[in-house]
C-alpha atoms as a PDB file:
ATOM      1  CA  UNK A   1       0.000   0.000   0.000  1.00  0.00           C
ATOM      2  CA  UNK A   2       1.462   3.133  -0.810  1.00  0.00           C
ATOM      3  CA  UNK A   3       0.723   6.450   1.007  1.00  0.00           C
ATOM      4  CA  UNK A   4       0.126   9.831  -0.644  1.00  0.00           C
ATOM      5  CA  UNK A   5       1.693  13.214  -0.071  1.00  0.00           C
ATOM      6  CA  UNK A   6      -1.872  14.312   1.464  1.00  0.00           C
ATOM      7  CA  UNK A   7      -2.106  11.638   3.742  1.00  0.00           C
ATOM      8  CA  UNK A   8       1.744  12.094   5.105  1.00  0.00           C
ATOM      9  CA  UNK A   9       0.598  15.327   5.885  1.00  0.00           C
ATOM     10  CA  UNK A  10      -2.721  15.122   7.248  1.00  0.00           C
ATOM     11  CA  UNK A  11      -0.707  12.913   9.722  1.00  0.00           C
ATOM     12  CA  UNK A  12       1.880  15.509  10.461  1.00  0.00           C
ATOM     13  CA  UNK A  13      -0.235  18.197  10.592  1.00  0.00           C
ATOM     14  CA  UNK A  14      -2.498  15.750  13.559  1.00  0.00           C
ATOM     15  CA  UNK A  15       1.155  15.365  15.333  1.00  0.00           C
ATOM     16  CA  UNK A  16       1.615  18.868  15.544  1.00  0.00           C
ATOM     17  CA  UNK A  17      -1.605  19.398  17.279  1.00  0.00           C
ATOM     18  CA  UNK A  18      -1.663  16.630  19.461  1.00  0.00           C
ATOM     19  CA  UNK A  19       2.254  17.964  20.489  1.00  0.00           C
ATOM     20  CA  UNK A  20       0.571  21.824  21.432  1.00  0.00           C
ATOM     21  CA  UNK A  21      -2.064  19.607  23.181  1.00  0.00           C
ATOM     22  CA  UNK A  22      -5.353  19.104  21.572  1.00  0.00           C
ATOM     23  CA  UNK A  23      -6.494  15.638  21.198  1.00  0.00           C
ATOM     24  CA  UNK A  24      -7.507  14.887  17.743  1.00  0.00           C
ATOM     25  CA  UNK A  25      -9.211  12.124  16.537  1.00  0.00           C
ATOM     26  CA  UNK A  26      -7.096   9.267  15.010  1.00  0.00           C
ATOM     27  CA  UNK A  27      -8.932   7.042  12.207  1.00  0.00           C
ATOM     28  CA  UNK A  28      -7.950   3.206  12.701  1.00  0.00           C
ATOM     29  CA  UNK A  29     -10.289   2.118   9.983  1.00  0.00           C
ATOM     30  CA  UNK A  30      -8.602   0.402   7.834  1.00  0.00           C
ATOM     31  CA  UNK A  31      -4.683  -0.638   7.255  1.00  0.00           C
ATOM     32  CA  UNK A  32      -3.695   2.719   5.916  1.00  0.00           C
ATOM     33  CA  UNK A  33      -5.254   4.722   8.515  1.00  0.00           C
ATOM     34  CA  UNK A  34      -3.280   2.579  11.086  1.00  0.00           C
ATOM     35  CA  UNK A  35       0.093   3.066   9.250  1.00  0.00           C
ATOM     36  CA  UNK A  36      -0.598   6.883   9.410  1.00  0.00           C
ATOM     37  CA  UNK A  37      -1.987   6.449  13.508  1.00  0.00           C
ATOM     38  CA  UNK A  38       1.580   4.741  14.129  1.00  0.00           C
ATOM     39  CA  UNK A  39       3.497   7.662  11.978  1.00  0.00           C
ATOM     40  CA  UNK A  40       1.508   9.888  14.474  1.00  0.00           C
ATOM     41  CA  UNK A  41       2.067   8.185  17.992  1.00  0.00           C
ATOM     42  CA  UNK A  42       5.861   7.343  16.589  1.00  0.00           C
ATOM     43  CA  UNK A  43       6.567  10.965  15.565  1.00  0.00           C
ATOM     44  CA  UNK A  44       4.953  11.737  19.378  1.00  0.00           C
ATOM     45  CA  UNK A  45       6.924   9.860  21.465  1.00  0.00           C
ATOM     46  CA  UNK A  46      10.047  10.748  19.712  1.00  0.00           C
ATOM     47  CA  UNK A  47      10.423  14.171  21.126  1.00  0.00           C
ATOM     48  CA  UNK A  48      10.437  11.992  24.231  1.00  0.00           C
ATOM     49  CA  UNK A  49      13.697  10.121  23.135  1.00  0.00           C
ATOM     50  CA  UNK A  50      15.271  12.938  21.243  1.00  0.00           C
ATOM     51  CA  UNK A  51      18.239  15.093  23.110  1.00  0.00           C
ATOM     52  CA  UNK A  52      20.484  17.836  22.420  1.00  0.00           C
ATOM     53  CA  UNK A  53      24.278  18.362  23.259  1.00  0.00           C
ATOM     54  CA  UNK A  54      25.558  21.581  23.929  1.00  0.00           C
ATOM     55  CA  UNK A  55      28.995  22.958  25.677  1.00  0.00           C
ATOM     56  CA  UNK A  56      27.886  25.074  29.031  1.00  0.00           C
ATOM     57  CA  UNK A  57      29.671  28.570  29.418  1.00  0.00           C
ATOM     58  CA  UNK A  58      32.054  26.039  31.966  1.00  0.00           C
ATOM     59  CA  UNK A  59      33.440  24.091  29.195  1.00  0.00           C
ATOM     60  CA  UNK A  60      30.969  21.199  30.744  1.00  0.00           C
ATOM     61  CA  UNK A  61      29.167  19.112  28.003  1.00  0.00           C
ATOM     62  CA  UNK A  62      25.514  19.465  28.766  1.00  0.00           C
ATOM     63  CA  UNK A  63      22.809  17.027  27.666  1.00  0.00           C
ATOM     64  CA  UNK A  64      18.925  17.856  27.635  1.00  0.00           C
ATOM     65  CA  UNK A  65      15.736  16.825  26.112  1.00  0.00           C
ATOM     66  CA  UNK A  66      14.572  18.687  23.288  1.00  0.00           C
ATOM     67  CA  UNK A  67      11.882  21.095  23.945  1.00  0.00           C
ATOM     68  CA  UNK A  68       8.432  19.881  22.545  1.00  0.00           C
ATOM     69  CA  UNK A  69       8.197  23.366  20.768  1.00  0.00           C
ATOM     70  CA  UNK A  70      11.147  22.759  18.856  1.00  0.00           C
ATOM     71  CA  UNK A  71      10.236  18.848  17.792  1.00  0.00           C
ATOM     72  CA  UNK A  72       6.907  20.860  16.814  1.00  0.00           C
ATOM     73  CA  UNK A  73       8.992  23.377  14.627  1.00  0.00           C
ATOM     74  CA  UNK A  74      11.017  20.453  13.114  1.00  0.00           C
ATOM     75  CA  UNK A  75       7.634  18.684  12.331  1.00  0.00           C
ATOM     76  CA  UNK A  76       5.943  22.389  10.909  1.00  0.00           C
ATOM     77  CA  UNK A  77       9.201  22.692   8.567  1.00  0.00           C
ATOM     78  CA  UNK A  78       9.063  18.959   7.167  1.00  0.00           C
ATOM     79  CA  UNK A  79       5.002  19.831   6.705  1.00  0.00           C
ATOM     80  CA  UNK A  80       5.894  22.932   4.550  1.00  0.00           C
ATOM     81  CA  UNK A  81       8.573  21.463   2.875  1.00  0.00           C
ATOM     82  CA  UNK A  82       5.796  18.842   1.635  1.00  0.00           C
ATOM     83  CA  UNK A  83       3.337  21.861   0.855  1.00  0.00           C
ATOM     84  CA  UNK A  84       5.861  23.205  -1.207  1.00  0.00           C
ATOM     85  CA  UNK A  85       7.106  19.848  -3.462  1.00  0.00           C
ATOM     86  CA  UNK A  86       3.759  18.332  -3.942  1.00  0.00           C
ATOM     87  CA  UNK A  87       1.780  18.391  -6.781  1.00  0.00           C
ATOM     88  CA  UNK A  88      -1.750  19.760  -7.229  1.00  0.00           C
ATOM     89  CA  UNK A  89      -2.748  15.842  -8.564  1.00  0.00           C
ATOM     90  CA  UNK A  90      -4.791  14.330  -6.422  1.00  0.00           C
ATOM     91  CA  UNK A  91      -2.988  11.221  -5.011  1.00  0.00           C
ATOM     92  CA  UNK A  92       0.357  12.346  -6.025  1.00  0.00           C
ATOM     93  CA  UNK A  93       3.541  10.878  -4.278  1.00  0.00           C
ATOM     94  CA  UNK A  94       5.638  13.388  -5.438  1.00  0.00           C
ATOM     95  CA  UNK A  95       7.092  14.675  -2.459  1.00  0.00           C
ATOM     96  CA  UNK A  96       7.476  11.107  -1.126  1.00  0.00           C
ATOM     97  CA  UNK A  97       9.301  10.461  -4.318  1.00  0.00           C
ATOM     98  CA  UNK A  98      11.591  13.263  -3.524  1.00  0.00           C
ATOM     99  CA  UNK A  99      12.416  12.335   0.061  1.00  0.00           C
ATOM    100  CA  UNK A 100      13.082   8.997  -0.814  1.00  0.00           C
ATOM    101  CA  UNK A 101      15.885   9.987  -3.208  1.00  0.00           C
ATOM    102  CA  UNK A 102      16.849  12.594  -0.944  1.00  0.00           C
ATOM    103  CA  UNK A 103      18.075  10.015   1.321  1.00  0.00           C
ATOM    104  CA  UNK A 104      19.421   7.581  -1.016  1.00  0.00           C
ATOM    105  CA  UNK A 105      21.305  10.583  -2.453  1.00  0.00           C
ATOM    106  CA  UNK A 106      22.331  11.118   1.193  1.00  0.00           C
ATOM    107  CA  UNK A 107      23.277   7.914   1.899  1.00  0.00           C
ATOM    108  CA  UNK A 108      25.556   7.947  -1.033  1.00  0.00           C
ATOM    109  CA  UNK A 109      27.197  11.072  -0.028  1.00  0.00           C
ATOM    110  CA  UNK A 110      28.008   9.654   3.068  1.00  0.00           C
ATOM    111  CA  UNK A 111      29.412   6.100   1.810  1.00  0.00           C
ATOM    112  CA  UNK A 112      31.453   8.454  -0.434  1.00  0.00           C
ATOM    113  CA  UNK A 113      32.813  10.506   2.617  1.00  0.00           C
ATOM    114  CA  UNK A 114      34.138   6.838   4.222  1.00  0.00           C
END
């Protein structure tokens, strides 16, 4: 089953809104609805799990959890990133496209680098 652009982010745009608090609803209907509930709970609890390092004024290195409004910012630029790359056809995957080659071109980079 493969997921549209619009559905990515109808599910991003639910994460940001259940990170500033509200509690939206979250179809389970069928298999593609649960793929997108477990994108949002996943993309939730990550802001749990996800850290910054930074040197203190003391030279000390200090480790803290990430503020939830800055997951939410990270979440709000991937969203307009998508508004901005998809296409105005309905059930386009044209941003998904692009992210997936992103990485691979990414990867690439990297295994070049080693």
């Amino acid at each position: 089953m493969a997921l549209t652009d619009s559905q990515v982010r109808s599910a991003l745009i639910t994460t940001i809104k259940k990170l500033e608090g509200a509690d939206p609803a979250i179809p389970r209907a069928n298999d593609r609805d649960a793929i997108l509930a477990e994108l949002i709970e996943t993309l939730c609890l990550a802001s749990q799990d996800l850290g910054e390092k930074f040197t203190a004024v003391d030279g000390a290195e200090v480790e803290q959890d990430l503020a939830a409004a800055d997951w939410t910012k990270a979440i709000e630029a991937v969203e307009h990133s998508l508004q901005i790359r998809k296409s105005p056809v309905p059930g386009s995957r044209c941003y998904l496209d692009y992210v997936q080659q992103l990485i691979a071109d990414a990867k690439r980079h990297l295994q070049d680098k080693r």
